[in-house]
N, C-alpha and C. Protein backbone atom coordinates (compact mmCIF):
# COMPACT_ATOMS: atom_id res chain seq x y z
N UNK A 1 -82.30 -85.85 -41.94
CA UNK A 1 -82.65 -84.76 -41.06
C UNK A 1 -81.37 -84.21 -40.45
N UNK A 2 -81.34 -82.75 -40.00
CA UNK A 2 -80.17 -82.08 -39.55
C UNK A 2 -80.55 -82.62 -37.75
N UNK A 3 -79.31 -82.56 -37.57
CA UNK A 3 -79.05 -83.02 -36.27
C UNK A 3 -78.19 -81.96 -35.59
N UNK A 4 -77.67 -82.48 -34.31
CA UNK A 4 -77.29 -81.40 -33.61
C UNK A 4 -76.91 -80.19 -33.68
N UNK A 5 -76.73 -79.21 -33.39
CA UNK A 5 -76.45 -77.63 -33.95
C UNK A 5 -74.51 -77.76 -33.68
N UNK A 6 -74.59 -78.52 -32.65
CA UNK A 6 -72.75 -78.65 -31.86
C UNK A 6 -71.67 -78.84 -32.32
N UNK A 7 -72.80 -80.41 -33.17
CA UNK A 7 -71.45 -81.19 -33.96
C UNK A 7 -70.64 -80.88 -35.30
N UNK A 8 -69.69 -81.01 -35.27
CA UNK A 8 -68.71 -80.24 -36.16
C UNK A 8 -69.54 -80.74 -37.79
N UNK A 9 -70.33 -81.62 -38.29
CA UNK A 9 -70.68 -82.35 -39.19
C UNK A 9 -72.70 -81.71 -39.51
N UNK A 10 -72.34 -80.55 -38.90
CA UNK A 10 -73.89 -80.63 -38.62
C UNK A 10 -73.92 -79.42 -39.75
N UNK A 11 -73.23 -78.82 -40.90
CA UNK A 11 -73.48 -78.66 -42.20
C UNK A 11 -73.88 -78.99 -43.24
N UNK A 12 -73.27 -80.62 -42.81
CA UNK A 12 -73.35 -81.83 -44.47
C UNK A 12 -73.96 -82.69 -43.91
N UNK A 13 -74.74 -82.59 -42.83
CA UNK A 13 -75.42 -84.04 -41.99
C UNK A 13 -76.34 -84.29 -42.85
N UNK A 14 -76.74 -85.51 -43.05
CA UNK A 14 -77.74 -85.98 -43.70
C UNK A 14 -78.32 -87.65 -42.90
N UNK A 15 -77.60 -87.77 -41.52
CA UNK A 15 -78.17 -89.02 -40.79
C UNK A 15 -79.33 -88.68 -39.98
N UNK A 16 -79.95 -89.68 -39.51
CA UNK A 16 -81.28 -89.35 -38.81
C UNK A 16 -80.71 -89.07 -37.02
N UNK A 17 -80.88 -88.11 -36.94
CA UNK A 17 -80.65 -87.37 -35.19
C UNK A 17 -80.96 -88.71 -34.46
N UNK A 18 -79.36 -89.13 -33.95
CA UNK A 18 -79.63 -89.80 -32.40
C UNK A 18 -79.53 -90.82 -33.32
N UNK A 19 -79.51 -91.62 -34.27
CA UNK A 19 -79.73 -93.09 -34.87
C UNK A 19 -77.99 -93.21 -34.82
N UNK A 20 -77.93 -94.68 -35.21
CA UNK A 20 -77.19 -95.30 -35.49
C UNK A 20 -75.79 -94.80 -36.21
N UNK A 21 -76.25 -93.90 -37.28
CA UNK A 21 -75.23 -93.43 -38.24
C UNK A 21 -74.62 -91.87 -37.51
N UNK A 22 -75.67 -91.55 -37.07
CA UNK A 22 -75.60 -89.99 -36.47
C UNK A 22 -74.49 -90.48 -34.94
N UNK A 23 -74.37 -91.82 -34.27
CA UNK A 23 -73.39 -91.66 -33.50
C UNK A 23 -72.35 -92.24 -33.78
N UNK A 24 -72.20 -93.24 -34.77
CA UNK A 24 -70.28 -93.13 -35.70
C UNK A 24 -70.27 -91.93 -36.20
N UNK A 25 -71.13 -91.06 -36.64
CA UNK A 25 -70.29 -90.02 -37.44
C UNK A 25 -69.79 -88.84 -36.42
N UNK A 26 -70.69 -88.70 -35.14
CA UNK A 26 -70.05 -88.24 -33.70
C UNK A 26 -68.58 -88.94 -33.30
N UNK A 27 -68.65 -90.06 -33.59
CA UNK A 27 -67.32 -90.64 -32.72
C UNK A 27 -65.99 -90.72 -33.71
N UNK A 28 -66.58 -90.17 -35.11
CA UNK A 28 -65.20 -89.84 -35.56
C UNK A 28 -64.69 -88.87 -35.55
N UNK A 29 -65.41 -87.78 -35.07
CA UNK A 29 -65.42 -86.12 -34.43
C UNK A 29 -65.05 -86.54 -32.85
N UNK A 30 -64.91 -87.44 -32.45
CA UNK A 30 -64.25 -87.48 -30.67
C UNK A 30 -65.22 -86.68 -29.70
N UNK A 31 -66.90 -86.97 -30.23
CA UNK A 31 -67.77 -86.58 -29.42
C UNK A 31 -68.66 -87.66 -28.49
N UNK A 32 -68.97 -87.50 -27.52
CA UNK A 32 -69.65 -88.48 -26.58
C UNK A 32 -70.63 -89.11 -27.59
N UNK A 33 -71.67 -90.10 -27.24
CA UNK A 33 -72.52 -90.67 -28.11
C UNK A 33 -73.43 -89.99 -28.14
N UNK A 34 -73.75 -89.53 -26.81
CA UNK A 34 -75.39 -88.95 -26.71
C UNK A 34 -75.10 -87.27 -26.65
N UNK A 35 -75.78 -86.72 -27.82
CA UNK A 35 -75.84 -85.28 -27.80
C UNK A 35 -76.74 -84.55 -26.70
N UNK A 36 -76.19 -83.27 -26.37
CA UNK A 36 -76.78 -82.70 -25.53
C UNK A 36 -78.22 -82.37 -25.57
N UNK A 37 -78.35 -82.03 -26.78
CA UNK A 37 -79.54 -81.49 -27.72
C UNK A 37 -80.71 -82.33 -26.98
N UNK A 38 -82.09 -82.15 -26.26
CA UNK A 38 -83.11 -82.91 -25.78
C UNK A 38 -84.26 -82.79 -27.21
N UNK A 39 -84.54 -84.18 -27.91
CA UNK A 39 -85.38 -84.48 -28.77
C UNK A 39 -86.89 -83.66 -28.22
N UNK A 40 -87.56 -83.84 -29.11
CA UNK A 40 -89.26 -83.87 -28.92
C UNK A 40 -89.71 -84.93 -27.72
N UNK A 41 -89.26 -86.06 -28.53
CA UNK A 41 -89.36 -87.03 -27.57
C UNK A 41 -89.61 -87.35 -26.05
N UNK A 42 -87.77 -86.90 -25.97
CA UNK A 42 -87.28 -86.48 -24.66
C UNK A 42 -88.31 -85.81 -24.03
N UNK A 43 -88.52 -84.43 -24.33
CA UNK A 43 -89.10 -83.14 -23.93
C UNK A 43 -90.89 -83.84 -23.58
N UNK A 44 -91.35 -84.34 -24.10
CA UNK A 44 -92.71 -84.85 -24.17
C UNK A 44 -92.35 -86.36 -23.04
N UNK A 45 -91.26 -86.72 -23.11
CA UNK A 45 -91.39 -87.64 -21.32
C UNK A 45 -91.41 -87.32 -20.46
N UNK A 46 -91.26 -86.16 -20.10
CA UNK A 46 -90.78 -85.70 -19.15
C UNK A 46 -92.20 -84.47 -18.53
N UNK A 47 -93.38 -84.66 -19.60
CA UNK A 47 -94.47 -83.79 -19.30
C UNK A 47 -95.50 -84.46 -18.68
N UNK A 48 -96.75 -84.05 -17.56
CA UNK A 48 -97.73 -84.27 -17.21
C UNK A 48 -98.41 -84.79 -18.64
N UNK A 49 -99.92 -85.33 -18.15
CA UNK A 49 -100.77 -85.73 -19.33
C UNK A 49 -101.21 -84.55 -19.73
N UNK A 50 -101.52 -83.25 -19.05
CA UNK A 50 -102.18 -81.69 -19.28
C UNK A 50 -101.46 -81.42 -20.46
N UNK A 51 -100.03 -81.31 -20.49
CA UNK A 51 -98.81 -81.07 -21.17
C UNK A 51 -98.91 -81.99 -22.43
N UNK A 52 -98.75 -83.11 -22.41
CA UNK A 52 -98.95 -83.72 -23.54
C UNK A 52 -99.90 -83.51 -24.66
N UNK A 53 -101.49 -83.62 -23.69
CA UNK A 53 -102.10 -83.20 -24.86
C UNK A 53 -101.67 -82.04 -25.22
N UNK A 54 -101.83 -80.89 -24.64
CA UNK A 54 -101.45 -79.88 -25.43
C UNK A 54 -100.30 -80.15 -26.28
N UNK A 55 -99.03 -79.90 -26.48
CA UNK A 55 -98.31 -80.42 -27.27
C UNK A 55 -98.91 -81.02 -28.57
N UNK A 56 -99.65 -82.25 -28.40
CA UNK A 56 -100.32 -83.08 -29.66
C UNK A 56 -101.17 -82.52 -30.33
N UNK A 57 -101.97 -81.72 -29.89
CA UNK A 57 -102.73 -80.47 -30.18
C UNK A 57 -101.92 -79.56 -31.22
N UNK A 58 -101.08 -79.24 -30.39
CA UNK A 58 -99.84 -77.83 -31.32
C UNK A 58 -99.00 -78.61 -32.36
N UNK A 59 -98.65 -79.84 -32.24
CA UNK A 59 -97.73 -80.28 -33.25
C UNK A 59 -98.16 -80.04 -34.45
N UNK A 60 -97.02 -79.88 -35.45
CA UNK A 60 -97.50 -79.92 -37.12
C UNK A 60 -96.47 -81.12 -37.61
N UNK A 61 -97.18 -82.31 -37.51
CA UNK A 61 -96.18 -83.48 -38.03
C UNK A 61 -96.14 -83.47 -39.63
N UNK A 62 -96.73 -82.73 -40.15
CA UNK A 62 -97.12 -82.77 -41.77
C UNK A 62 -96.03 -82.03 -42.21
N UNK A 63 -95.11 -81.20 -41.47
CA UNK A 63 -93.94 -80.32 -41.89
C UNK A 63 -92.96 -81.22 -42.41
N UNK A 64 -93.26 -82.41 -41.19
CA UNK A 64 -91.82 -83.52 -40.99
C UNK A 64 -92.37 -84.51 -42.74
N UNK A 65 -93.12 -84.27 -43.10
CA UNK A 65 -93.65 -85.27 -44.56
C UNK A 65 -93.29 -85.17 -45.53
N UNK A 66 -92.59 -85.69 -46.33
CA UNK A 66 -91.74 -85.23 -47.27
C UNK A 66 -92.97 -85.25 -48.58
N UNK A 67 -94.12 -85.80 -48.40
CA UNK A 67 -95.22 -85.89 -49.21
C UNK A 67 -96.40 -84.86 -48.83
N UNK A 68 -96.15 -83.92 -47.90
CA UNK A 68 -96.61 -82.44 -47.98
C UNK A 68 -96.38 -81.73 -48.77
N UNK A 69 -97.18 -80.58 -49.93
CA UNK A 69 -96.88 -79.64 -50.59
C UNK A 69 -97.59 -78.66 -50.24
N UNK A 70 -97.15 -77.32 -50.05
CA UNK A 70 -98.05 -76.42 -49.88
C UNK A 70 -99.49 -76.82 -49.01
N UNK A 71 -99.00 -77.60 -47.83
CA UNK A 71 -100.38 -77.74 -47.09
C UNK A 71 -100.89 -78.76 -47.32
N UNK A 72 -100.93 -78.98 -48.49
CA UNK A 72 -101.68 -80.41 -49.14
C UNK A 72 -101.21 -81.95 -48.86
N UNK A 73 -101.72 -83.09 -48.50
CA UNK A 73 -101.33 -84.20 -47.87
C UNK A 73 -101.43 -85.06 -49.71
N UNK A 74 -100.36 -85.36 -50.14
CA UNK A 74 -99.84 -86.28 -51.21
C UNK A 74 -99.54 -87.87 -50.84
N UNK A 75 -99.95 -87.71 -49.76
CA UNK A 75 -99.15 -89.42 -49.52
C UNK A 75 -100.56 -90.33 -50.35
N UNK A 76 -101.60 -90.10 -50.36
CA UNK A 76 -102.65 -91.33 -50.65
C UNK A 76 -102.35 -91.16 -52.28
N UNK A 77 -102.10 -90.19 -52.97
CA UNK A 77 -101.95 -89.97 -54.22
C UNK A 77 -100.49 -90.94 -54.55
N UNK A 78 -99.36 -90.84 -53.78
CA UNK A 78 -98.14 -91.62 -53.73
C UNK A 78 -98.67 -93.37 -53.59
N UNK A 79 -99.40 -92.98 -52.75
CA UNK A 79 -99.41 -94.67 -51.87
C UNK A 79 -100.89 -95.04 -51.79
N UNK A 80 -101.38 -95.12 -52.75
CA UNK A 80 -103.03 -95.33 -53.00
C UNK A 80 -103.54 -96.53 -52.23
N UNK A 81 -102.21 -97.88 -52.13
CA UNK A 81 -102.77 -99.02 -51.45
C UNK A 81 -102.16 -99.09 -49.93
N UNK A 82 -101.65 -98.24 -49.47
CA UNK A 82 -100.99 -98.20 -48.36
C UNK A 82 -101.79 -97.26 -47.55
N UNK A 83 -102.72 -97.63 -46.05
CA UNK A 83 -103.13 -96.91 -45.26
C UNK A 83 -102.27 -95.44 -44.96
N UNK A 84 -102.88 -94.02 -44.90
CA UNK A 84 -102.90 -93.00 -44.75
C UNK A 84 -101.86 -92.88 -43.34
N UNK A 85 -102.29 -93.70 -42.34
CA UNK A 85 -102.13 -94.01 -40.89
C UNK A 85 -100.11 -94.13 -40.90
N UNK A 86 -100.14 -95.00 -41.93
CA UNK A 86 -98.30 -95.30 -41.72
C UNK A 86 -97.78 -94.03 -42.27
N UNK A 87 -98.19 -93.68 -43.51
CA UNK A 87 -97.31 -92.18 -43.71
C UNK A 87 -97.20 -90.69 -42.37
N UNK A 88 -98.45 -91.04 -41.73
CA UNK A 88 -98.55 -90.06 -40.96
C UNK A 88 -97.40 -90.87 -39.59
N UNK A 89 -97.82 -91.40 -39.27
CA UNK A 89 -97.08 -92.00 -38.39
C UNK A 89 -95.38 -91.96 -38.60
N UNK A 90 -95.18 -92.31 -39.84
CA UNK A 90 -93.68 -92.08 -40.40
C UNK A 90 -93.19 -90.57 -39.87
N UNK A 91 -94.41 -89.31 -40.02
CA UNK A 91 -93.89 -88.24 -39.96
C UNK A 91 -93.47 -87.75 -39.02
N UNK A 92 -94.43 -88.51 -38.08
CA UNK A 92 -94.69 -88.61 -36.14
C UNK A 92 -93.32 -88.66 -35.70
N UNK A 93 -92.74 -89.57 -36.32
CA UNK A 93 -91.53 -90.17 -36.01
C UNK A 93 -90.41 -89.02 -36.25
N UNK A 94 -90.56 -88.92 -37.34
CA UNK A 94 -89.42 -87.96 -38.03
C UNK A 94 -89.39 -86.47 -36.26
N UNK A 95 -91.01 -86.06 -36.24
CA UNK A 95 -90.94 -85.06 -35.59
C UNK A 95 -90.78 -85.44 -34.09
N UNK A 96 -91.07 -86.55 -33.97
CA UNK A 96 -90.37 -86.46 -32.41
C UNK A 96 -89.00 -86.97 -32.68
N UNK A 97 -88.29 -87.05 -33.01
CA UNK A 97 -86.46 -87.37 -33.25
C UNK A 97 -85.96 -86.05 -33.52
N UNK A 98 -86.54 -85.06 -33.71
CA UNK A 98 -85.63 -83.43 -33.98
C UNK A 98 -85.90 -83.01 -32.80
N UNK A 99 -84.48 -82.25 -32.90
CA UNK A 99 -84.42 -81.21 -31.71
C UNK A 99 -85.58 -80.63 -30.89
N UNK A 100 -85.80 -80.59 -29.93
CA UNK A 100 -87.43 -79.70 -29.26
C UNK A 100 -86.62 -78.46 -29.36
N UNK A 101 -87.81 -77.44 -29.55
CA UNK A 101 -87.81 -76.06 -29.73
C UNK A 101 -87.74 -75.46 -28.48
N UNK A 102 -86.79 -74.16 -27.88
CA UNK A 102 -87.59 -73.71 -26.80
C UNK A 102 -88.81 -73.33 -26.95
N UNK A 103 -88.99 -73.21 -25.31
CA UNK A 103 -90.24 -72.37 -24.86
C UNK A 103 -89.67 -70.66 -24.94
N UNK A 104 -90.79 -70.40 -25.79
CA UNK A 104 -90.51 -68.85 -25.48
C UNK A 104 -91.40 -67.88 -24.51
């Protein structure tokens, strides 16, 4: 996943935003650890429960799925013996670790 918009590496990034790899490859650029950038995450701690649901409501975690096509959910076709629940959840993940969007 692309990560910060700031960091000088954020052309050829290919580490997961905020993990492990994404802050050595900051600190060989002579950038603090923690990017400015506020995750999904972030942005969703910091909300009432009103706020949340909504949010969970609006999310499209199926974007973050690399086993989405055209709308269509491929993961049970991939993973026939593997509950539905972990791929989605995988995606959950992916989408709260990217950047939050403004509010417009």
């Amino acid at each position: 996943m692309k990560g910060c918009k700031n960091c000088p590496a954020y052309a050829k990034c290919t580490v997961t935003y905020r993990g492990s790899a994404c802050a050595a490859l900051r600190g060989t650029y002579g950038l603090d650890s923690d990017p400015e950038i506020i995750t999904n995450a972030d942005y969703i701690r910091a909300m009432s429960d009103e706020e949340m649901a909504d949010i969970f409501l609006r999310a499209d975690f199926c974007k973050c799925c690399e086993h989405e096509k055209d709308g269509v959910c491929n993961y049970i076709c991939a993973y026939p013996n593997i509950p539905l629940y972990d791929g989605c959840k995988q995606a959950a993940l992916t989408w709260l670790q990217q950047p939050a969007e403004e509010e417009t």
